[in-house]
N, C-alpha and C. Protein backbone atom coordinates (compact mmCIF):
# COMPACT_ATOMS: atom_id res chain seq x y z
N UNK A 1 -17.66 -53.05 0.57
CA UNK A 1 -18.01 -54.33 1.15
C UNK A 1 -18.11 -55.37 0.04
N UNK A 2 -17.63 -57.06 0.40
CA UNK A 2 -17.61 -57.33 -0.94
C UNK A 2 -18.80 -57.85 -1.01
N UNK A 3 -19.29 -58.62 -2.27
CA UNK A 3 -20.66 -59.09 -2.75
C UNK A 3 -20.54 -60.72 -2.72
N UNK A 4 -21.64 -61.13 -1.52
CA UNK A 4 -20.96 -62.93 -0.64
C UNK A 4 -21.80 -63.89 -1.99
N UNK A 5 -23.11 -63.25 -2.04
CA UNK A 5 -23.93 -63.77 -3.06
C UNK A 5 -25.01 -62.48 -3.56
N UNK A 6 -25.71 -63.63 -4.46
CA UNK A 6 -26.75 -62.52 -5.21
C UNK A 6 -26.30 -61.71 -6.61
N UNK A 7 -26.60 -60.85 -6.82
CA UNK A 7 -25.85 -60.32 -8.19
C UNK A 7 -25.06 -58.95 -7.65
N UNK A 8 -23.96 -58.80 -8.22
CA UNK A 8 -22.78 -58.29 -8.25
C UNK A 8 -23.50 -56.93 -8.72
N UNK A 9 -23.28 -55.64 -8.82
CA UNK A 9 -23.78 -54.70 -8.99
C UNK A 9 -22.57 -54.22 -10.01
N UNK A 10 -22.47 -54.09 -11.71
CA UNK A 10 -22.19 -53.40 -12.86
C UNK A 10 -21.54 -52.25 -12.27
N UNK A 11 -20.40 -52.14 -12.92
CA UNK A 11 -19.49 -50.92 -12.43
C UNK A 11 -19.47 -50.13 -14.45
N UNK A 12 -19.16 -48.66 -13.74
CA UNK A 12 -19.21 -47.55 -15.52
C UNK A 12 -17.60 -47.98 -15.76
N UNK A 13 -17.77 -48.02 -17.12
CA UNK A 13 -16.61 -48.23 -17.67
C UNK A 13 -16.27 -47.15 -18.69
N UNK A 14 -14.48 -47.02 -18.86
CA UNK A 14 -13.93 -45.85 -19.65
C UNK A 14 -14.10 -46.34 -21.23
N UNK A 15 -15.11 -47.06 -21.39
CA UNK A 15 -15.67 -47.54 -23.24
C UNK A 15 -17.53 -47.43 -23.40
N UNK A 16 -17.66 -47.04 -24.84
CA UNK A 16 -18.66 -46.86 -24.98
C UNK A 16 -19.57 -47.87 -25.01
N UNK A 17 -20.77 -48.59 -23.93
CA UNK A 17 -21.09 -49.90 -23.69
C UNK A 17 -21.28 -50.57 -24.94
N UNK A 18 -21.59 -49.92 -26.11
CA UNK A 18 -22.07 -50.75 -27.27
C UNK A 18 -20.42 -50.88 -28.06
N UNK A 19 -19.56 -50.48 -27.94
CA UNK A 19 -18.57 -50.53 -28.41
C UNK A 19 -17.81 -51.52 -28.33
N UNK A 20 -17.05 -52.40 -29.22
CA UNK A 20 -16.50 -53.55 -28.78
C UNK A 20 -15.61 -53.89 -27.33
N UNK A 21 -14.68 -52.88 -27.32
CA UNK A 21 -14.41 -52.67 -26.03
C UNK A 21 -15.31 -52.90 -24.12
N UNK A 22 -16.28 -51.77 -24.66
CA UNK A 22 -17.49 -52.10 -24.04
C UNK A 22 -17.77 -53.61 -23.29
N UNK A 23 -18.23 -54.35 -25.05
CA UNK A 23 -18.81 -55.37 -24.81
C UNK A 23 -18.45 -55.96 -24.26
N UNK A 24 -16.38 -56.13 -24.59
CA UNK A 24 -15.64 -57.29 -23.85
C UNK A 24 -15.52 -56.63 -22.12
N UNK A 25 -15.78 -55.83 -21.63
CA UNK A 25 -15.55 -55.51 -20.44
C UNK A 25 -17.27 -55.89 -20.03
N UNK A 26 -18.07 -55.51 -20.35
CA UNK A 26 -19.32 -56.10 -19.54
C UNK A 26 -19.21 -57.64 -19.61
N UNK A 27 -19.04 -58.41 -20.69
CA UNK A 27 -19.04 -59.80 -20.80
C UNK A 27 -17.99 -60.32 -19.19
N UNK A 28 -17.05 -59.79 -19.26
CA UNK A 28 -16.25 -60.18 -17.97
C UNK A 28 -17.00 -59.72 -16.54
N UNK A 29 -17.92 -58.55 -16.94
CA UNK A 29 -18.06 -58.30 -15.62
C UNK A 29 -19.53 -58.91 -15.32
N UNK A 30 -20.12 -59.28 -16.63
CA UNK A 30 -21.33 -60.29 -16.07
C UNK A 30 -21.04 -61.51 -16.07
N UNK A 31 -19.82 -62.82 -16.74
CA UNK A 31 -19.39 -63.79 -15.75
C UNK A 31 -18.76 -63.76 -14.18
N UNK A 32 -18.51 -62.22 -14.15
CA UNK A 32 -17.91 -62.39 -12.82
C UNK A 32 -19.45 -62.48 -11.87
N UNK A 33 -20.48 -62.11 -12.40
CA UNK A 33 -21.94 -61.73 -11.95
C UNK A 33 -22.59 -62.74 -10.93
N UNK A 34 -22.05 -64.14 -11.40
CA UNK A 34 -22.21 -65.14 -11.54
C UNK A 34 -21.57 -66.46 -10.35
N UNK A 35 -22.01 -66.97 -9.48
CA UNK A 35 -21.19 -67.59 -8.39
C UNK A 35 -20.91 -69.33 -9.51
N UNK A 36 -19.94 -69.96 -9.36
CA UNK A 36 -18.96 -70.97 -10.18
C UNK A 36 -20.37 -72.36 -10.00
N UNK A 37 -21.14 -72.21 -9.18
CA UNK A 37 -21.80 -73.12 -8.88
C UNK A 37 -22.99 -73.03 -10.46
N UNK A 38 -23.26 -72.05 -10.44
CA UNK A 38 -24.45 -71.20 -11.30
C UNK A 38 -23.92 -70.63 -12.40
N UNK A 39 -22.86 -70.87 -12.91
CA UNK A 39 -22.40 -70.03 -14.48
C UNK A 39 -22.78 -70.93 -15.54
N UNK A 40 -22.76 -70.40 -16.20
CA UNK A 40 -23.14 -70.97 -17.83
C UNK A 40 -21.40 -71.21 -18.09
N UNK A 41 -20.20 -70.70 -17.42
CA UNK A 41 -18.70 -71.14 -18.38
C UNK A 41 -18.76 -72.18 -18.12
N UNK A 42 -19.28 -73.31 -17.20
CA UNK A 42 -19.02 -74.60 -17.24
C UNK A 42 -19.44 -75.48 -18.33
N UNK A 43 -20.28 -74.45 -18.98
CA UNK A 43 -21.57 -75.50 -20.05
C UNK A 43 -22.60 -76.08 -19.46
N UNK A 44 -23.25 -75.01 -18.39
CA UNK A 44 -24.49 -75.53 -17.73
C UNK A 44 -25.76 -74.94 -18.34
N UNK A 45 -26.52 -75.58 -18.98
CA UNK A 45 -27.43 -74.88 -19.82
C UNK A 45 -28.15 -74.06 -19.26
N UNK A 46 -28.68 -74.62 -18.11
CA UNK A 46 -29.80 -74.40 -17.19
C UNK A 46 -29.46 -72.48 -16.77
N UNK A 47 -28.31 -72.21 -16.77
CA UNK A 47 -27.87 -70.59 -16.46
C UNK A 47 -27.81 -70.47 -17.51
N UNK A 48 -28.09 -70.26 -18.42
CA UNK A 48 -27.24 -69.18 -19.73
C UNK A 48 -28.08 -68.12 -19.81
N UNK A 49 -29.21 -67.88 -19.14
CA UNK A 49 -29.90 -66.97 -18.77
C UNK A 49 -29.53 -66.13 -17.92
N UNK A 50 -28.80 -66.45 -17.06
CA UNK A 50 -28.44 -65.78 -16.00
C UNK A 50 -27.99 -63.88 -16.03
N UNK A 51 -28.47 -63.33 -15.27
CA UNK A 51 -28.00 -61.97 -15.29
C UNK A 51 -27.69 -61.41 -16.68
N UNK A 52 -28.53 -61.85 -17.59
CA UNK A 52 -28.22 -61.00 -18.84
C UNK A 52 -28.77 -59.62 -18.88
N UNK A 53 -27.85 -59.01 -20.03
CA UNK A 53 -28.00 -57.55 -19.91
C UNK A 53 -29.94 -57.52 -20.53
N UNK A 54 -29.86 -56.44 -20.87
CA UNK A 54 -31.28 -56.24 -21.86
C UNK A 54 -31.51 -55.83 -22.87
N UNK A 55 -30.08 -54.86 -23.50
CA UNK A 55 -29.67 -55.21 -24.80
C UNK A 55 -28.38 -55.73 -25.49
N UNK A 56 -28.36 -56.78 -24.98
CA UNK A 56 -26.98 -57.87 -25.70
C UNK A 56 -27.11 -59.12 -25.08
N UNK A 57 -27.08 -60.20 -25.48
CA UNK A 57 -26.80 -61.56 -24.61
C UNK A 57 -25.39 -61.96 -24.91
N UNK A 58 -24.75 -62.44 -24.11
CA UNK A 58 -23.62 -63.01 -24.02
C UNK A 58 -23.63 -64.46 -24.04
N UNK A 59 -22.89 -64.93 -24.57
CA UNK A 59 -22.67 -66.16 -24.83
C UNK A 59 -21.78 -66.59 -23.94
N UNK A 60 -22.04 -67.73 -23.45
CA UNK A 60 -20.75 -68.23 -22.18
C UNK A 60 -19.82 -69.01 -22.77
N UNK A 61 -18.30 -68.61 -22.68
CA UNK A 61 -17.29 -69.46 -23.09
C UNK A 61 -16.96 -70.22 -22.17
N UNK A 62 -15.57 -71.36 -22.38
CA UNK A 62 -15.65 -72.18 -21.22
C UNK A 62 -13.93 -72.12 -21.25
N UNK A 63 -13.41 -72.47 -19.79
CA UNK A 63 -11.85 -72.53 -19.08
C UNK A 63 -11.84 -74.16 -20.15
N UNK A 64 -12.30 -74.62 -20.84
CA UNK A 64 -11.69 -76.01 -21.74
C UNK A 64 -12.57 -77.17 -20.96
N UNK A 65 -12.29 -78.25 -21.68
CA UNK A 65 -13.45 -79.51 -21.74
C UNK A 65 -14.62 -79.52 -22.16
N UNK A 66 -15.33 -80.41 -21.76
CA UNK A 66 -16.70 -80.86 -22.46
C UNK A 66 -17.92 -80.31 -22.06
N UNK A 67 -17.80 -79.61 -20.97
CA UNK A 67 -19.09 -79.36 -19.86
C UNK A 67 -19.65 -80.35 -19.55
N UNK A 68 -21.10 -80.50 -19.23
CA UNK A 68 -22.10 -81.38 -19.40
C UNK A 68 -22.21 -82.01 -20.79
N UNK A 69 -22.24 -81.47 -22.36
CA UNK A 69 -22.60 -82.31 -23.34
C UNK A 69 -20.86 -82.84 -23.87
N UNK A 70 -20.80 -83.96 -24.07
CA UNK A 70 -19.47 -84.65 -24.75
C UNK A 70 -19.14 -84.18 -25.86
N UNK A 71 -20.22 -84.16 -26.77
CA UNK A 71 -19.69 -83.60 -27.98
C UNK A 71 -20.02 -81.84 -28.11
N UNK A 72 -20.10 -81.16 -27.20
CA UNK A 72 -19.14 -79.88 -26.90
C UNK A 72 -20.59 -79.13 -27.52
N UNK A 73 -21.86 -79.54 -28.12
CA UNK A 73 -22.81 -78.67 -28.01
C UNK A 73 -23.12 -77.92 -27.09
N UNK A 74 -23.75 -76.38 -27.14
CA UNK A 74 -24.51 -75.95 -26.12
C UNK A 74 -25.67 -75.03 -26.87
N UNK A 75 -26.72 -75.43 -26.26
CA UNK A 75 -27.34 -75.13 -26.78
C UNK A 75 -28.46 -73.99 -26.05
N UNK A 76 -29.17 -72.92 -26.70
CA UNK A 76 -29.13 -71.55 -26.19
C UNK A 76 -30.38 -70.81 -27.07
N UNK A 77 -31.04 -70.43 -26.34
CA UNK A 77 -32.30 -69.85 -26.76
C UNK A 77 -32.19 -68.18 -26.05
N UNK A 78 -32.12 -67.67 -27.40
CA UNK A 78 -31.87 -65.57 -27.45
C UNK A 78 -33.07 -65.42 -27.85
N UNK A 79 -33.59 -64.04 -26.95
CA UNK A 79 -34.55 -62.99 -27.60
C UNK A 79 -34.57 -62.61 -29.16
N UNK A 80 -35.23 -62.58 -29.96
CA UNK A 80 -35.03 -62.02 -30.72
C UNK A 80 -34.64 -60.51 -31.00
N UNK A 81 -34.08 -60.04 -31.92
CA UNK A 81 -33.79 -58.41 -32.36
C UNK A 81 -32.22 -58.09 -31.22
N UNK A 82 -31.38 -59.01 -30.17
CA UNK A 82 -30.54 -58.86 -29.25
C UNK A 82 -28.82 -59.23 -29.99
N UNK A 83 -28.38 -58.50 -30.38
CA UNK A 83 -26.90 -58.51 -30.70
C UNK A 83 -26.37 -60.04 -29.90
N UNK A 84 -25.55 -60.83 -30.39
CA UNK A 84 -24.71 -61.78 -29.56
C UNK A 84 -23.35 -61.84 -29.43
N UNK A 85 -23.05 -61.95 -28.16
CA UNK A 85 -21.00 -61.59 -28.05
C UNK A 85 -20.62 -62.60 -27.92
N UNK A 86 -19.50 -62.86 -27.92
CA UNK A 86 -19.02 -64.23 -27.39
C UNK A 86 -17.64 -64.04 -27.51
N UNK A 87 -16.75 -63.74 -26.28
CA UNK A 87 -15.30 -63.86 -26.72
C UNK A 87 -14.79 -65.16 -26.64
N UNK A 88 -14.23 -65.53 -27.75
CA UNK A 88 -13.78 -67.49 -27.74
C UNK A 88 -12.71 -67.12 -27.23
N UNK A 89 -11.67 -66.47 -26.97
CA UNK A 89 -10.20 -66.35 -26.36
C UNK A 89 -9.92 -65.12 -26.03
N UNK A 90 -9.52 -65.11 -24.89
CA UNK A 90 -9.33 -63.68 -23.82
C UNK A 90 -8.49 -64.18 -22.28
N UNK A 91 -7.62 -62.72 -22.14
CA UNK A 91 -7.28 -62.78 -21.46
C UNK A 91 -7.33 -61.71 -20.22
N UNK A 92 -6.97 -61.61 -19.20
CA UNK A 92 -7.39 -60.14 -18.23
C UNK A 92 -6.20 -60.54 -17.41
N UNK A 93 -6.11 -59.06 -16.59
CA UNK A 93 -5.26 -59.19 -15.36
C UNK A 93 -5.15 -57.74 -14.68
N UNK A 94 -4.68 -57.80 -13.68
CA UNK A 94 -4.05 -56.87 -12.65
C UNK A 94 -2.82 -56.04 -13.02
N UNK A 95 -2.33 -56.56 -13.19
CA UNK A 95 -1.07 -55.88 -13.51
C UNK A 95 -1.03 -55.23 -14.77
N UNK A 96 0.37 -54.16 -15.54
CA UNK A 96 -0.06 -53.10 -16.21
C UNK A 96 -0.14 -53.87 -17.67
N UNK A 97 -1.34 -53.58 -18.24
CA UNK A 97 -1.97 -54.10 -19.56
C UNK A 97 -0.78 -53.98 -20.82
N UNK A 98 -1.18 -55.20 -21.89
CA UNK A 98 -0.84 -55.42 -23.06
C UNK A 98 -1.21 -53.93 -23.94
N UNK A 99 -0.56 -53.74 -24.57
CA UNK A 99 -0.81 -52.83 -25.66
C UNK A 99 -1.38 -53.57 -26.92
N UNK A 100 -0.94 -54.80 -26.65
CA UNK A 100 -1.23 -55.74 -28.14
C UNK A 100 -1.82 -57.17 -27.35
N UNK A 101 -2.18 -57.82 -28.49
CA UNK A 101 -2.14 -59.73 -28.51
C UNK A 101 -0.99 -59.69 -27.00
N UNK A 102 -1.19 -60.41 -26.04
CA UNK A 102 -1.02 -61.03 -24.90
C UNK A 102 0.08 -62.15 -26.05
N UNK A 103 1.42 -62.13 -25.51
CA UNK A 103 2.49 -63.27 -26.22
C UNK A 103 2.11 -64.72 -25.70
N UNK A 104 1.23 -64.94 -25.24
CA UNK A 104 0.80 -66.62 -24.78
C UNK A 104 -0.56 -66.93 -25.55
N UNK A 105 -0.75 -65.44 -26.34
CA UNK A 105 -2.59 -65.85 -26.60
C UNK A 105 -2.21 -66.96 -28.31
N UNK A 106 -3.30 -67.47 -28.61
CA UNK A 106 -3.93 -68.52 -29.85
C UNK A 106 -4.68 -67.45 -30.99
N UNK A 107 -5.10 -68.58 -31.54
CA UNK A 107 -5.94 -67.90 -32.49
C UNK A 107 -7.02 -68.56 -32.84
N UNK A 108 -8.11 -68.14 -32.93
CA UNK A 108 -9.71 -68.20 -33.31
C UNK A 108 -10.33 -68.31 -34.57
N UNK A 109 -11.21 -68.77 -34.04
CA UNK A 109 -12.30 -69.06 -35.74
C UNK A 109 -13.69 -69.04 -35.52
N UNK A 110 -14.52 -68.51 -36.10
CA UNK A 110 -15.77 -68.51 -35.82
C UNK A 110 -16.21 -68.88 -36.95
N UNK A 111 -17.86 -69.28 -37.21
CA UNK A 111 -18.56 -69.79 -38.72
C UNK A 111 -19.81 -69.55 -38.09
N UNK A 112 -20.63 -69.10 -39.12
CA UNK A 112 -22.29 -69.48 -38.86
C UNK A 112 -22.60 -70.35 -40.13
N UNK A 113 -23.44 -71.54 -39.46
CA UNK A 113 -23.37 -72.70 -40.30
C UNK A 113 -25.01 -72.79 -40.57
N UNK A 114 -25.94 -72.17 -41.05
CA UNK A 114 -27.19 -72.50 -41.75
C UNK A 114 -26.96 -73.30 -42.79
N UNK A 115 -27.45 -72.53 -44.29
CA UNK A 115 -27.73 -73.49 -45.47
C UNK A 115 -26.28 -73.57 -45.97
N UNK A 116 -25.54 -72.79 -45.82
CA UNK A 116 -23.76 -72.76 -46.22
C UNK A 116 -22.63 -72.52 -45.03
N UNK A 117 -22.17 -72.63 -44.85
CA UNK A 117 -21.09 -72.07 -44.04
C UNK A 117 -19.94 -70.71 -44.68
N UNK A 118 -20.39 -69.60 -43.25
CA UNK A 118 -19.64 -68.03 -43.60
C UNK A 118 -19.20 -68.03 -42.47
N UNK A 119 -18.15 -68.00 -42.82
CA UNK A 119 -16.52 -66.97 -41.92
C UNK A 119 -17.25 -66.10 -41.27
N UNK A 120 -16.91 -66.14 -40.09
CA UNK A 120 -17.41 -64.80 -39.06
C UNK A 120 -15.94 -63.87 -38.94
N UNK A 121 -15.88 -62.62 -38.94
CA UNK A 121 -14.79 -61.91 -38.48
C UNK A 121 -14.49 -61.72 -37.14
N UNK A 122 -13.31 -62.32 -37.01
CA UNK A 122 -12.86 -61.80 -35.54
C UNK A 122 -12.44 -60.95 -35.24
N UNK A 123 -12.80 -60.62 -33.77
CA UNK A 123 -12.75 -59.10 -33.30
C UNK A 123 -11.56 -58.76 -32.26
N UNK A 124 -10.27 -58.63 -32.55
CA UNK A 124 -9.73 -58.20 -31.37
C UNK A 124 -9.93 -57.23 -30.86
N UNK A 125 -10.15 -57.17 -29.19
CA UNK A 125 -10.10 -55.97 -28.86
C UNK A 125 -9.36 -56.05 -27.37
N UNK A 126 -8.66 -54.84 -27.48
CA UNK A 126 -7.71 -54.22 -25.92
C UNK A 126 -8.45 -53.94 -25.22
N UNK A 127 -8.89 -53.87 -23.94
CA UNK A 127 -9.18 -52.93 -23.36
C UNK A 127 -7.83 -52.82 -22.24
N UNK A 128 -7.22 -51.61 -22.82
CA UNK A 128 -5.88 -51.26 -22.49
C UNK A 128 -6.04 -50.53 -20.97
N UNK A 129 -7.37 -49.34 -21.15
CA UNK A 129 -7.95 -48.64 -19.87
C UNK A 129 -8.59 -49.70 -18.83
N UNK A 130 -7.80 -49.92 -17.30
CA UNK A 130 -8.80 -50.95 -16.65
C UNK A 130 -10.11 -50.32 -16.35
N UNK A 131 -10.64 -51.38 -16.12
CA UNK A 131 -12.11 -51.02 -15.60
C UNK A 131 -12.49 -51.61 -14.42
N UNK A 132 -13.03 -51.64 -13.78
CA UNK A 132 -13.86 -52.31 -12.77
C UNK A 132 -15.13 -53.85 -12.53
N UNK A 133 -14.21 -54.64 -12.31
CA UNK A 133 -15.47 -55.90 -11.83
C UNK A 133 -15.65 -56.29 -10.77
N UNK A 134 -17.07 -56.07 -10.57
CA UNK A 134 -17.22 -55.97 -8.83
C UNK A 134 -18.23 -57.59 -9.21
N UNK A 135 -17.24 -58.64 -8.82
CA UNK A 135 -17.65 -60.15 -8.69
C UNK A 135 -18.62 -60.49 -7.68
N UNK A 136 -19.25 -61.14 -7.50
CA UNK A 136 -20.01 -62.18 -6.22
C UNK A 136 -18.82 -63.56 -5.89
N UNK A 137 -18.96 -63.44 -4.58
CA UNK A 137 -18.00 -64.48 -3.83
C UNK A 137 -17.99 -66.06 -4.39
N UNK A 138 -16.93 -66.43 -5.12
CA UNK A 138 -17.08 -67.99 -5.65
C UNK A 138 -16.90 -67.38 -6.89
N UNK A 139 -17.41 -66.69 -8.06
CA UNK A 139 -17.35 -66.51 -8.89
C UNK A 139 -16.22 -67.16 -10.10
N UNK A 140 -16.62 -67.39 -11.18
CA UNK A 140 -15.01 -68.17 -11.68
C UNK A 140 -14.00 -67.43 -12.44
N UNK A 141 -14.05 -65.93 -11.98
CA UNK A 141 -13.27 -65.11 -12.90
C UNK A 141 -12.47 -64.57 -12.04
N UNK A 142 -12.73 -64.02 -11.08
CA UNK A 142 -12.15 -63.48 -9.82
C UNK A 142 -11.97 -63.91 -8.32
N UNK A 143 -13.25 -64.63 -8.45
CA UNK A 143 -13.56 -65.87 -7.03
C UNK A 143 -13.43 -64.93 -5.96
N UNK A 144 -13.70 -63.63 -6.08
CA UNK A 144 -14.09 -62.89 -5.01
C UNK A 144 -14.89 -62.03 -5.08
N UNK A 145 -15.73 -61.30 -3.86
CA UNK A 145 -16.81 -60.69 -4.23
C UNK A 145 -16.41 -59.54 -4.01
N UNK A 146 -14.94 -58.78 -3.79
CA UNK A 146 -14.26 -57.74 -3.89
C UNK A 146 -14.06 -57.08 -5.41
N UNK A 147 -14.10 -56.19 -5.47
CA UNK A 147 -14.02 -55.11 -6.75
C UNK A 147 -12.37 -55.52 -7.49
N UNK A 148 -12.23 -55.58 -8.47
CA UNK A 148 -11.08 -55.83 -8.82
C UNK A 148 -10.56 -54.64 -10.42
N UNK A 149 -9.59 -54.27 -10.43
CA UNK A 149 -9.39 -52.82 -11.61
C UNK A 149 -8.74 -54.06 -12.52
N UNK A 150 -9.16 -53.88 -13.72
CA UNK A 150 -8.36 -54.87 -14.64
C UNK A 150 -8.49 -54.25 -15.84
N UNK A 151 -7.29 -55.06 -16.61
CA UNK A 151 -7.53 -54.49 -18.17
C UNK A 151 -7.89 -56.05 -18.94
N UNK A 152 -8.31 -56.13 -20.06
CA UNK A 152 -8.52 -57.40 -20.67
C UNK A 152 -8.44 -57.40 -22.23
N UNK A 153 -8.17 -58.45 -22.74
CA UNK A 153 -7.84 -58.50 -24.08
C UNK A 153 -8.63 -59.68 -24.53
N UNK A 154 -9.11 -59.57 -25.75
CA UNK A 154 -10.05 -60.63 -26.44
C UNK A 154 -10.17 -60.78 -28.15
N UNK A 155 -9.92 -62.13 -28.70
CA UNK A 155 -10.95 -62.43 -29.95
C UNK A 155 -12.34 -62.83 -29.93
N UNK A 156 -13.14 -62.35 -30.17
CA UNK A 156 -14.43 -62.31 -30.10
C UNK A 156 -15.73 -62.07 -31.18
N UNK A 157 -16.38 -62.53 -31.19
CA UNK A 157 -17.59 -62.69 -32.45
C UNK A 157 -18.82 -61.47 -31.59
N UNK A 158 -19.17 -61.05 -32.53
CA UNK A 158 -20.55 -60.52 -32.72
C UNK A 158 -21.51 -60.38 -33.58
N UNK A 159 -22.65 -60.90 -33.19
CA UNK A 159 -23.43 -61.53 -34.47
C UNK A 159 -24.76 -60.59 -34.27
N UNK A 160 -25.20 -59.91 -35.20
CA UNK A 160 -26.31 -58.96 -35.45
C UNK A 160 -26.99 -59.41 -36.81
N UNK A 161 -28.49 -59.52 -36.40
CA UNK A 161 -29.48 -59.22 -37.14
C UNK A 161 -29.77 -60.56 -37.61
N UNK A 162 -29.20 -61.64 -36.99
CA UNK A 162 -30.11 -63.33 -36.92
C UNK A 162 -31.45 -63.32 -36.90
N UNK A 163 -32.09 -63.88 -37.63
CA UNK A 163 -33.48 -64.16 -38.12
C UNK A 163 -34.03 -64.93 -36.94
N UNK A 164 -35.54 -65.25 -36.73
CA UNK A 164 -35.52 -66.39 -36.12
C UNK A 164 -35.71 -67.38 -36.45
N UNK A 165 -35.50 -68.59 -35.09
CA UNK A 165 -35.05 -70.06 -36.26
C UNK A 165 -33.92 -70.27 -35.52
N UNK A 166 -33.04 -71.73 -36.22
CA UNK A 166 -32.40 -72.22 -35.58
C UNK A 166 -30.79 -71.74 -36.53
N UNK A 167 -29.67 -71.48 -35.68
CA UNK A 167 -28.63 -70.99 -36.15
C UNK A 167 -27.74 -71.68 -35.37
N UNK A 168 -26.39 -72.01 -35.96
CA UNK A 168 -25.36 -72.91 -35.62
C UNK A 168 -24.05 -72.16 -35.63
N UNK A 169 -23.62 -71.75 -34.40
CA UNK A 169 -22.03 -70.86 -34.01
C UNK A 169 -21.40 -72.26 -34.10
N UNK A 170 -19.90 -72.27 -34.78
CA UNK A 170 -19.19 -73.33 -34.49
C UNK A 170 -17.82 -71.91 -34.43
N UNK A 171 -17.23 -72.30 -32.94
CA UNK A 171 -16.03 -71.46 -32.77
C UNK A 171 -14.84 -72.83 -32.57
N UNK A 172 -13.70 -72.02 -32.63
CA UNK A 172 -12.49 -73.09 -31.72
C UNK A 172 -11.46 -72.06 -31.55
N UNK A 173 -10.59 -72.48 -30.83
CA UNK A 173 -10.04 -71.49 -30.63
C UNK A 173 -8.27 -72.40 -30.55
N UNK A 174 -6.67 -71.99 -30.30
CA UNK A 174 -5.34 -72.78 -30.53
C UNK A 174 -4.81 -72.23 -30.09
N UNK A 175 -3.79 -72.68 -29.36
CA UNK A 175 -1.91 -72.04 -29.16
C UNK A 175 -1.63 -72.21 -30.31
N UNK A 176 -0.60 -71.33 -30.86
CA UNK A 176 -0.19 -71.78 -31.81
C UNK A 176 1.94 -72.08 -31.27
N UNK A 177 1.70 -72.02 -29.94
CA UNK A 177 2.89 -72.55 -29.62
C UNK A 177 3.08 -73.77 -29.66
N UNK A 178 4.38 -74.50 -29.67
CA UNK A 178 4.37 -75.89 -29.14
C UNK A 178 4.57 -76.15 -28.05
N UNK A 179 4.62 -75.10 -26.88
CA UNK A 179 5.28 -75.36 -26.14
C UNK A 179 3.44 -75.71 -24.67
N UNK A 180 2.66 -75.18 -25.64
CA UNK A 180 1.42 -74.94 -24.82
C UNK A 180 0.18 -75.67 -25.70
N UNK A 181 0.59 -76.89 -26.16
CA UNK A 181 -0.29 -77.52 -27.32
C UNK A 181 -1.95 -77.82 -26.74
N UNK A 182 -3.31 -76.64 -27.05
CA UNK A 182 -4.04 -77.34 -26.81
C UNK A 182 -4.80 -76.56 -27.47
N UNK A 183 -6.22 -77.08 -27.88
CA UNK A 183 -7.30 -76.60 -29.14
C UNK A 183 -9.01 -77.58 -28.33
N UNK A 184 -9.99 -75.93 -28.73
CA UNK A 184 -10.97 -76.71 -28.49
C UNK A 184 -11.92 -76.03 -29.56
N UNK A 185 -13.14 -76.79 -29.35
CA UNK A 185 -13.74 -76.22 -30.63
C UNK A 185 -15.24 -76.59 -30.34
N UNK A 186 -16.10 -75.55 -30.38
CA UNK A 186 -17.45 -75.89 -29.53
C UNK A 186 -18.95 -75.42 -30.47
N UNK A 187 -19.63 -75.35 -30.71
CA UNK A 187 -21.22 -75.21 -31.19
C UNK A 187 -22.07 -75.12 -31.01
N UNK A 188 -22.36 -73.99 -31.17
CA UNK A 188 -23.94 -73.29 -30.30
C UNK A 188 -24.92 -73.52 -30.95
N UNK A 189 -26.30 -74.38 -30.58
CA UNK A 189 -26.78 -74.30 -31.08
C UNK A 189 -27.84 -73.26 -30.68
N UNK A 190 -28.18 -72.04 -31.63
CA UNK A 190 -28.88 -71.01 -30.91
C UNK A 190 -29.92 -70.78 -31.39
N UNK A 191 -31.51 -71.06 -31.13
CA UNK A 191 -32.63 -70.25 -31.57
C UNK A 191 -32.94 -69.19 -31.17
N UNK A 192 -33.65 -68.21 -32.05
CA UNK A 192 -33.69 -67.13 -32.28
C UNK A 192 -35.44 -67.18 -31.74
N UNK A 193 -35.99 -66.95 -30.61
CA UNK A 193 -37.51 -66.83 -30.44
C UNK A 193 -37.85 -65.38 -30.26
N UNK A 194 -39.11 -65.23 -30.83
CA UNK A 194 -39.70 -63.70 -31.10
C UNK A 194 -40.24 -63.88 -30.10
């Protein structure tokens, strides 16, 4: 039966949940969690709470533009001692999965910007095995509250062992085609409360 509203009920996946793989398959399946009215991908601050796990917070990326703030801040208050994901560029689908980089995907950049600015490493990851996202109706990943088998592919940051205090994600993400010219580039501002 599908799920009209309310929260979407977490399906087991063929990756180990803490595993990057993992991560990028729960991250999809807790925006799908989420009805389009109530997500944090728009840049609605007021959700970024929403349906988080209890050990990892996810960071909400966005389908492009400004959200609510113009100059592309969002700003985000984490538990302390909680790992943070955030895939800046990803792709998913139905049909039979990439073995590699998706031929339409860009490329990424992450920084954590305190007293200096450090290169974050990006993380590709396949998830080549589909898995299961069982969405709520409206949702902005699937827009149905039917179960859907997918595989998904992502560059993605994970940030462990942030102090508390105030910390600054600056991601962006590019085509590097010409044929698909577009670039965005966004900044979290995230405190860390004990």
């Amino acid at each position: 039966m599908p799920h009209m509203f309310g929260r979407a009920k977490p399906s087991s996946l063929p990756y180990p949940k803490a595993s990057p793989q993992g991560m990028a398959a729960r991250w999809l399946q807790w925006a799908a969690s989420i009805p389009a009215w109530r997500t944090p991908l728009g840049d609605r601050a007021e959700y970024y709470g929403t349906n988080q796990p209890k050990d990892v917070w996810f960071l909400a990326g966005q389908f492009g533009g400004a959200g609510d703030d113009p100059e592309n801040f969002r700003r985000v208050t984490v538990p302390a001692g909680r790992p943070i994901f955030l895939p800046i560029w990803w792709a998913f689908g139905t049909d039979e999965a990439p073995k590699s980089r998706p031929a339409d995907a860009g490329v990424a950049y992450a920084a954590l910007e305190n007293d200096e600015e450090i290169d974050l490493p990006i993380l590709e990851v396949v998830c080549h095995r589909k898995f299961t996202v069982n969405g709520v109706f409206g949702n902005p990943i699937t827009t149905t509250g039917r179960a859907r088998e997918v595989w998904m592919w992502a560059n993605c940051v994970l940030l462990t062992g942030l102090t508390p205090g105030r910390h600054r994600l600056i991601t962006s993400r590019a085509h590097v085609s010409e044929e698909r010219p577009d670039a965005a580039a966004f900044v979290y501002l995230i405190t860390i409360r004990d």
